[in-house]
Protein backbone atom coordinates (compact mmCIF):
# COMPACT_ATOMS: atom_id res chain seq x y z
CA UNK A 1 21.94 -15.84 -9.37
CA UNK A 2 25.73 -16.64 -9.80
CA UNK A 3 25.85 -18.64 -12.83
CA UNK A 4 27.60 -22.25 -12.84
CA UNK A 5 28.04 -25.65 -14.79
CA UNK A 6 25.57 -28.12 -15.26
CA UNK A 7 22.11 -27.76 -14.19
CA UNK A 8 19.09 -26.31 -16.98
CA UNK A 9 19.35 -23.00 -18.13
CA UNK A 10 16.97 -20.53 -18.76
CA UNK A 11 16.38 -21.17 -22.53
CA UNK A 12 14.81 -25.04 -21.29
CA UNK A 13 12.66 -23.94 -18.29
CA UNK A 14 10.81 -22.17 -21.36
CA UNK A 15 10.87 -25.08 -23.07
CA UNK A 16 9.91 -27.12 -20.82
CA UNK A 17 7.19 -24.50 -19.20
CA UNK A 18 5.50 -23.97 -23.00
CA UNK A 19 5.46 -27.96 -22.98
CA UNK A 20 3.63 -28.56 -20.12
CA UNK A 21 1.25 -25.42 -20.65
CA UNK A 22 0.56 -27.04 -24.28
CA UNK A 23 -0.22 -30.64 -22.21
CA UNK A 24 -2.71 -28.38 -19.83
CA UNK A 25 -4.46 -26.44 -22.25
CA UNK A 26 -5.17 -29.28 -24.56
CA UNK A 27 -6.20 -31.54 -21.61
CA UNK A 28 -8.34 -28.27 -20.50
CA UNK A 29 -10.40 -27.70 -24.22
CA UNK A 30 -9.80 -31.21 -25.92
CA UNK A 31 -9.87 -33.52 -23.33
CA UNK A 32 -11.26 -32.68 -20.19
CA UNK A 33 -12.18 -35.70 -18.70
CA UNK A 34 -8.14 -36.72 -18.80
CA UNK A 35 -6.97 -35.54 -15.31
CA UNK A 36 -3.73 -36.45 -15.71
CA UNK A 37 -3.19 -34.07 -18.33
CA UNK A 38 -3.95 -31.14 -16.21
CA UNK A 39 -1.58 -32.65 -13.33
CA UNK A 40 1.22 -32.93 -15.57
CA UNK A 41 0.33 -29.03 -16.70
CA UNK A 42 0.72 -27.86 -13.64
CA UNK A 43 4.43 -27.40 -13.83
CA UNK A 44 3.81 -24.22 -15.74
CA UNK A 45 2.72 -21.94 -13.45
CA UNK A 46 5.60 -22.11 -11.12
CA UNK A 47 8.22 -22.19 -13.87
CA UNK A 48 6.50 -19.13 -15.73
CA UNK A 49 6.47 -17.41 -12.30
CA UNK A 50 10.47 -17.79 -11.48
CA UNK A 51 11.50 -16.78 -15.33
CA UNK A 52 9.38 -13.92 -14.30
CA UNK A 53 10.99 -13.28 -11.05
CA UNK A 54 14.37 -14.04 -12.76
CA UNK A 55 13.60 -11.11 -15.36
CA UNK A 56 12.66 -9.02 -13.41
CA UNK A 57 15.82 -9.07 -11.56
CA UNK A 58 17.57 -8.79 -14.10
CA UNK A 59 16.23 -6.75 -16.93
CA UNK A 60 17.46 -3.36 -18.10
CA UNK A 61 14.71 -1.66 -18.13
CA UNK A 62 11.84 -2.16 -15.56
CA UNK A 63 9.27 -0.11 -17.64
CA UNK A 64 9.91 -1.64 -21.15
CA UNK A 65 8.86 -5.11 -19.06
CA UNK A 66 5.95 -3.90 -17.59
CA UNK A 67 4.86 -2.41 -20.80
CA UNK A 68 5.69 -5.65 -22.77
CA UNK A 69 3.56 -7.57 -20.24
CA UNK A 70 0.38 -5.15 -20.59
CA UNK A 71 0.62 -5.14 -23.83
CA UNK A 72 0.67 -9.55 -24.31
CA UNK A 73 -2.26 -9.28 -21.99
CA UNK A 74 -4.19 -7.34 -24.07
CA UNK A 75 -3.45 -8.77 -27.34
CA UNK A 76 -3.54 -12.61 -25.68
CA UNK A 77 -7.33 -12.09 -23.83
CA UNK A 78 -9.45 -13.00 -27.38
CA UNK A 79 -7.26 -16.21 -28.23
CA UNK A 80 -7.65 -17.26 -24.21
CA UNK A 81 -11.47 -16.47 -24.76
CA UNK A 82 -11.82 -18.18 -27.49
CA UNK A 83 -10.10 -21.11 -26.35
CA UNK A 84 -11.85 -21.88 -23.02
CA UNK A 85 -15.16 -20.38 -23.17
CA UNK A 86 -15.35 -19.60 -26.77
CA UNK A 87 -16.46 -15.87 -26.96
CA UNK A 88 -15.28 -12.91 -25.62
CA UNK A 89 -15.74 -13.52 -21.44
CA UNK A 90 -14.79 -10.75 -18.66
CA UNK A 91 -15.65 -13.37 -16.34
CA UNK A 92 -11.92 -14.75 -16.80
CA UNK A 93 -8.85 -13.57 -17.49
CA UNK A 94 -5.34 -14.38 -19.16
CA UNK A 95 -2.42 -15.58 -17.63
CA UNK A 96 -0.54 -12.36 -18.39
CA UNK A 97 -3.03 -10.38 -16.52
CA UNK A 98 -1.41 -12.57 -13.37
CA UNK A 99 1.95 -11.80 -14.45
CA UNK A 100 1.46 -8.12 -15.16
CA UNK A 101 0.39 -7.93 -11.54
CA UNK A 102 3.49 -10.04 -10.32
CA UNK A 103 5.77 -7.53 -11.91
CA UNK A 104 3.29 -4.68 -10.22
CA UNK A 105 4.10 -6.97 -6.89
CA UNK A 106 7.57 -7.30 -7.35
CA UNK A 107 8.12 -2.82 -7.92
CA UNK A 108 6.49 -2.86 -4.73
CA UNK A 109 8.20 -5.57 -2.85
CA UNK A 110 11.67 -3.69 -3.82
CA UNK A 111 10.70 -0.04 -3.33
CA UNK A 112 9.70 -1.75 0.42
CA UNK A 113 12.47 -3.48 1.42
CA UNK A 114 13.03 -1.34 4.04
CA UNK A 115 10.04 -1.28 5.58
CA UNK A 116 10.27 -4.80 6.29
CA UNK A 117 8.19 -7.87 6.47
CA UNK A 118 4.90 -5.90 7.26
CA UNK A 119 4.95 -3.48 3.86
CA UNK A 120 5.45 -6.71 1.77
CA UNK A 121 2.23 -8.47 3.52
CA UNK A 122 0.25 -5.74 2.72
CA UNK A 123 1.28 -5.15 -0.94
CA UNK A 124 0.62 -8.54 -1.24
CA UNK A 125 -2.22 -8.86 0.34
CA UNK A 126 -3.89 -5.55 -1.65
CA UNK A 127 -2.79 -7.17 -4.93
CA UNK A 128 -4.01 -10.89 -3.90
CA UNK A 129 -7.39 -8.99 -3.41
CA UNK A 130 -6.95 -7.25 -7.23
CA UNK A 131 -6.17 -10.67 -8.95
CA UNK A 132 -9.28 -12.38 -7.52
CA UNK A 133 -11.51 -9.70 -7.89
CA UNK A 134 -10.47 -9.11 -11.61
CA UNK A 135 -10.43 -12.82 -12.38
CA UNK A 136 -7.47 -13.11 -13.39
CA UNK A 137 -6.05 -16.62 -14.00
CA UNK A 138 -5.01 -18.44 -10.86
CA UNK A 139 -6.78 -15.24 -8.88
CA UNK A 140 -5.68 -14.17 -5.70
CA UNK A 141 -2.83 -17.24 -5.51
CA UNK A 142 -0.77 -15.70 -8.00
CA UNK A 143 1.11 -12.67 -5.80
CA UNK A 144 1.26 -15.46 -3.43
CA UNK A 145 4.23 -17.48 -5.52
CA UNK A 146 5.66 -14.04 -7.00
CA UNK A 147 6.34 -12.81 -3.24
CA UNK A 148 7.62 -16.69 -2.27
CA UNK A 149 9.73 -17.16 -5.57
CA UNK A 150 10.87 -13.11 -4.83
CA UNK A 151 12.09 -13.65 -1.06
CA UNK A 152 13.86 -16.89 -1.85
CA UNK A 153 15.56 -15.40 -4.71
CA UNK A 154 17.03 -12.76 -2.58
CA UNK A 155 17.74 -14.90 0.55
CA UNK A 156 16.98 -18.27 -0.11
CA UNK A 157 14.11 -18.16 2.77
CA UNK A 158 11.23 -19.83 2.66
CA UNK A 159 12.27 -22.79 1.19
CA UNK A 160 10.93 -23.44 -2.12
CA UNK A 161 8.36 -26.57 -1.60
CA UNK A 162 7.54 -24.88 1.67
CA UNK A 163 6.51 -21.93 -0.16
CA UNK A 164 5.18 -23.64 -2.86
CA UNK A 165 3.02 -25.88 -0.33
CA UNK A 166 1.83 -22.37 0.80
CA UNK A 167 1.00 -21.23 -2.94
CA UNK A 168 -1.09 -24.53 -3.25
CA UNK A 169 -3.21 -23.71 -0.15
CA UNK A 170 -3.91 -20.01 -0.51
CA UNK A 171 -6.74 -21.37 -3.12
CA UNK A 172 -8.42 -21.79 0.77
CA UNK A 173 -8.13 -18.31 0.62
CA UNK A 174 -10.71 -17.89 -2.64
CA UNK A 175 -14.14 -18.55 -0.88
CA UNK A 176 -12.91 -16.27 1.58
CA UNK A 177 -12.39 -12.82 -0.85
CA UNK A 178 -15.46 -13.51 -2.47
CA UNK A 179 -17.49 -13.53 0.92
CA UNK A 180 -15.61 -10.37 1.39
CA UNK A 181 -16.91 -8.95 -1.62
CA UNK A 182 -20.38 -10.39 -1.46
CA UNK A 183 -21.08 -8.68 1.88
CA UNK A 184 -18.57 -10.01 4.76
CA UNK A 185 -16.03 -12.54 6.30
CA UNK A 186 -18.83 -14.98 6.90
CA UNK A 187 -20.08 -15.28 3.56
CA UNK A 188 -17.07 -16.90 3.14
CA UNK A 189 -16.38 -18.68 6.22
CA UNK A 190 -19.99 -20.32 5.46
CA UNK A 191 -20.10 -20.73 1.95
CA UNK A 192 -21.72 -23.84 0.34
CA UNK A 193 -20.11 -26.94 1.72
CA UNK A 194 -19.48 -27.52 -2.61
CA UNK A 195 -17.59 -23.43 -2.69
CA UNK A 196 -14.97 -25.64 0.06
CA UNK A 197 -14.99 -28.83 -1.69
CA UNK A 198 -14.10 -27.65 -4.99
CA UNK A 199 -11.65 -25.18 -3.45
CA UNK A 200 -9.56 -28.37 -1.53
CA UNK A 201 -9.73 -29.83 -4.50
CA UNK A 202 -7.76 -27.08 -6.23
CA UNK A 203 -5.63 -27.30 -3.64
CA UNK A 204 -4.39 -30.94 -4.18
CA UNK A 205 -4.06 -30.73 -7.87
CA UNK A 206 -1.93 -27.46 -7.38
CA UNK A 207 0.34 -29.16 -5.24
CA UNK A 208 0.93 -31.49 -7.85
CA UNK A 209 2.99 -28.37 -9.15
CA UNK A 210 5.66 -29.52 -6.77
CA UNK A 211 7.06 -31.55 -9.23
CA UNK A 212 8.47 -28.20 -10.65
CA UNK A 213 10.72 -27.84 -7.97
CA UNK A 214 13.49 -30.08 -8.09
CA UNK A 215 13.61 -28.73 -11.41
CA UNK A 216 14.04 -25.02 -10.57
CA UNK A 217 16.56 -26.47 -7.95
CA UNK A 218 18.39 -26.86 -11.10
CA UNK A 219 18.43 -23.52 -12.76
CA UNK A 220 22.01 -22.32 -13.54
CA UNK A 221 21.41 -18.70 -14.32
CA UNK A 222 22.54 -19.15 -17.75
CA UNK A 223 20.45 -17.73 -20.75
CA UNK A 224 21.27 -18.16 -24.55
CA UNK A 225 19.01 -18.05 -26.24
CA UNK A 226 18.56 -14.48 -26.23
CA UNK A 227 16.53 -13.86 -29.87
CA UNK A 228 13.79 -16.46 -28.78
CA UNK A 229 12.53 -14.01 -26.43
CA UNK A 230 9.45 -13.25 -28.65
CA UNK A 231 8.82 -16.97 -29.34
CA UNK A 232 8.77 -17.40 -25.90
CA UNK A 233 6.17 -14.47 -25.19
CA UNK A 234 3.73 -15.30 -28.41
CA UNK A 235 3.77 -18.40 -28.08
CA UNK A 236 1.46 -18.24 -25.62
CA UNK A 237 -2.12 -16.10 -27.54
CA UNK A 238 -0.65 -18.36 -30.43
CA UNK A 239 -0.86 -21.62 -29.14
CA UNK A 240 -4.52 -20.62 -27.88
CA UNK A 241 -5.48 -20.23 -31.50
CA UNK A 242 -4.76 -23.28 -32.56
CA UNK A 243 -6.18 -25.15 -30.22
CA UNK A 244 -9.37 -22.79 -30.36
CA UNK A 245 -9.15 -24.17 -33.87
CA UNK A 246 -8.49 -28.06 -33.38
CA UNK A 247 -11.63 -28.04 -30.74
CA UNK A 248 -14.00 -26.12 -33.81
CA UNK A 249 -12.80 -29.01 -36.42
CA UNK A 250 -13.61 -31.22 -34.08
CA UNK A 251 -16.75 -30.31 -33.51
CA UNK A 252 -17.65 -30.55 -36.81
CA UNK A 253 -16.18 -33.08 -37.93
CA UNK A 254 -18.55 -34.84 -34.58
């Protein structure tokens, strides 16, 4: 992206990502019954996903990235443990597991450029199906944003709340891998009339996400800030911890 005056740079969209991820999580552990908090957290997600998009673009070396993103999912699944279930859990895993496999996504997407719009359905199809089945964090909707953020960073089609609109929805998509995996299609198609109502309710407070938009409308390409990159990649396992350790005093204290 050419860069140009005005507009938010690179070094805020962190900021302002790490914000509203601090407003989520807390909402998440601390307060859970405050739904607002969680709407107003879901700004994260899509901002986390174009930075990664953006990097990925843009770094110098491909492998160093990938390598930096395995290793902050490894080192960040005890804090995100600890923090929402509060022991070690393979039943869910960290953010960075979702972005490891949007940088696996993204390889793909650009090795298969030539082979057109048919190669990138399927890659991201295969790697939706990875990301739910290894419960990672936002599942099988994850690859969905990388490949919408991807294709309108190289030609500005779809257009971003379209394709955000279509992020939001794939969580339709959930009940339907895990009747896959149970057995079939039609586990999925007839799963519990509760499987579909919690699902549509992802949906809606997902699209509250949209309110990132108008802000990445804004990016100027411009970045900084270039020896906060490690702030900006610990803060995350770090920020964990100390809410892991707010909730503990808490209960305690109660």
């Amino acid at each position: 992206m050419r860069e140009r005056k005005g507009g938010i740079s690179a070094d805020w969209l962190k900021v302002t990502a790490m914000a509203a991820m601090v407003v989520d999580h807390t909402g998440a552990v601390l307060f859970p019954r405050i739904l607002e908090l969680r709407l107003i957290g879901r700004i994260a997600f899509p901002i986390y996903i174009w930075l990664l998009v953006e990097g990925f673009v843009h770094t110098s070396s491909r492998k160093r990235y990938l390598l930096q993103m395995a290793a902050l999912a490894v080192l960040s699944e005890l804090p995100f443990d600890l923090a929402f279930s509060g022991q070690w859990d393979w039943g869910w895993q960290n953010v960075y597991f979702t972005l490891l496999t949007g940088l696996l996504l993204l390889t793909v997407l650009e090795k298969t450029a030539k082979g057109g719009s048919v190669c990138a359905f399927l890659a991201t199809a295969v790697l939706m199906a990875v990301s739910e089945f290894c419960h990672f964090d936002y599942g099988c909707t994850g690859p969905v944003l990388v490949a919408v953020f991807y294709s309108y960073q190289k030609d500005k089609k779809p257009g971003m709340a379209a394709g955000f609109l279509l992020f939001a929805c794939s969580n339709l998509l959930r009940p339907l891998f895990r009747g896959i995996w149970n057995g079939g299609l039609w586990n999925g198609l007839l799963a519990e009339p509760l499987v579909w109502k919690n699902a549509f309710r992802t949906v809606a407070i997902e699209s509250f996400g949209i309110m990132a938009v108008p802000i990445l409308a804004r990016y100027n390409g411009i970045r900084r800030w270039k020896r906060g990159k490690l702030l900006f990649y610990f803060f995350y396992p770090v920020h964990l911890l100390l809410i892991h350790g707010i909730h503990l005093v808490l209960r305690i204290s109660v």
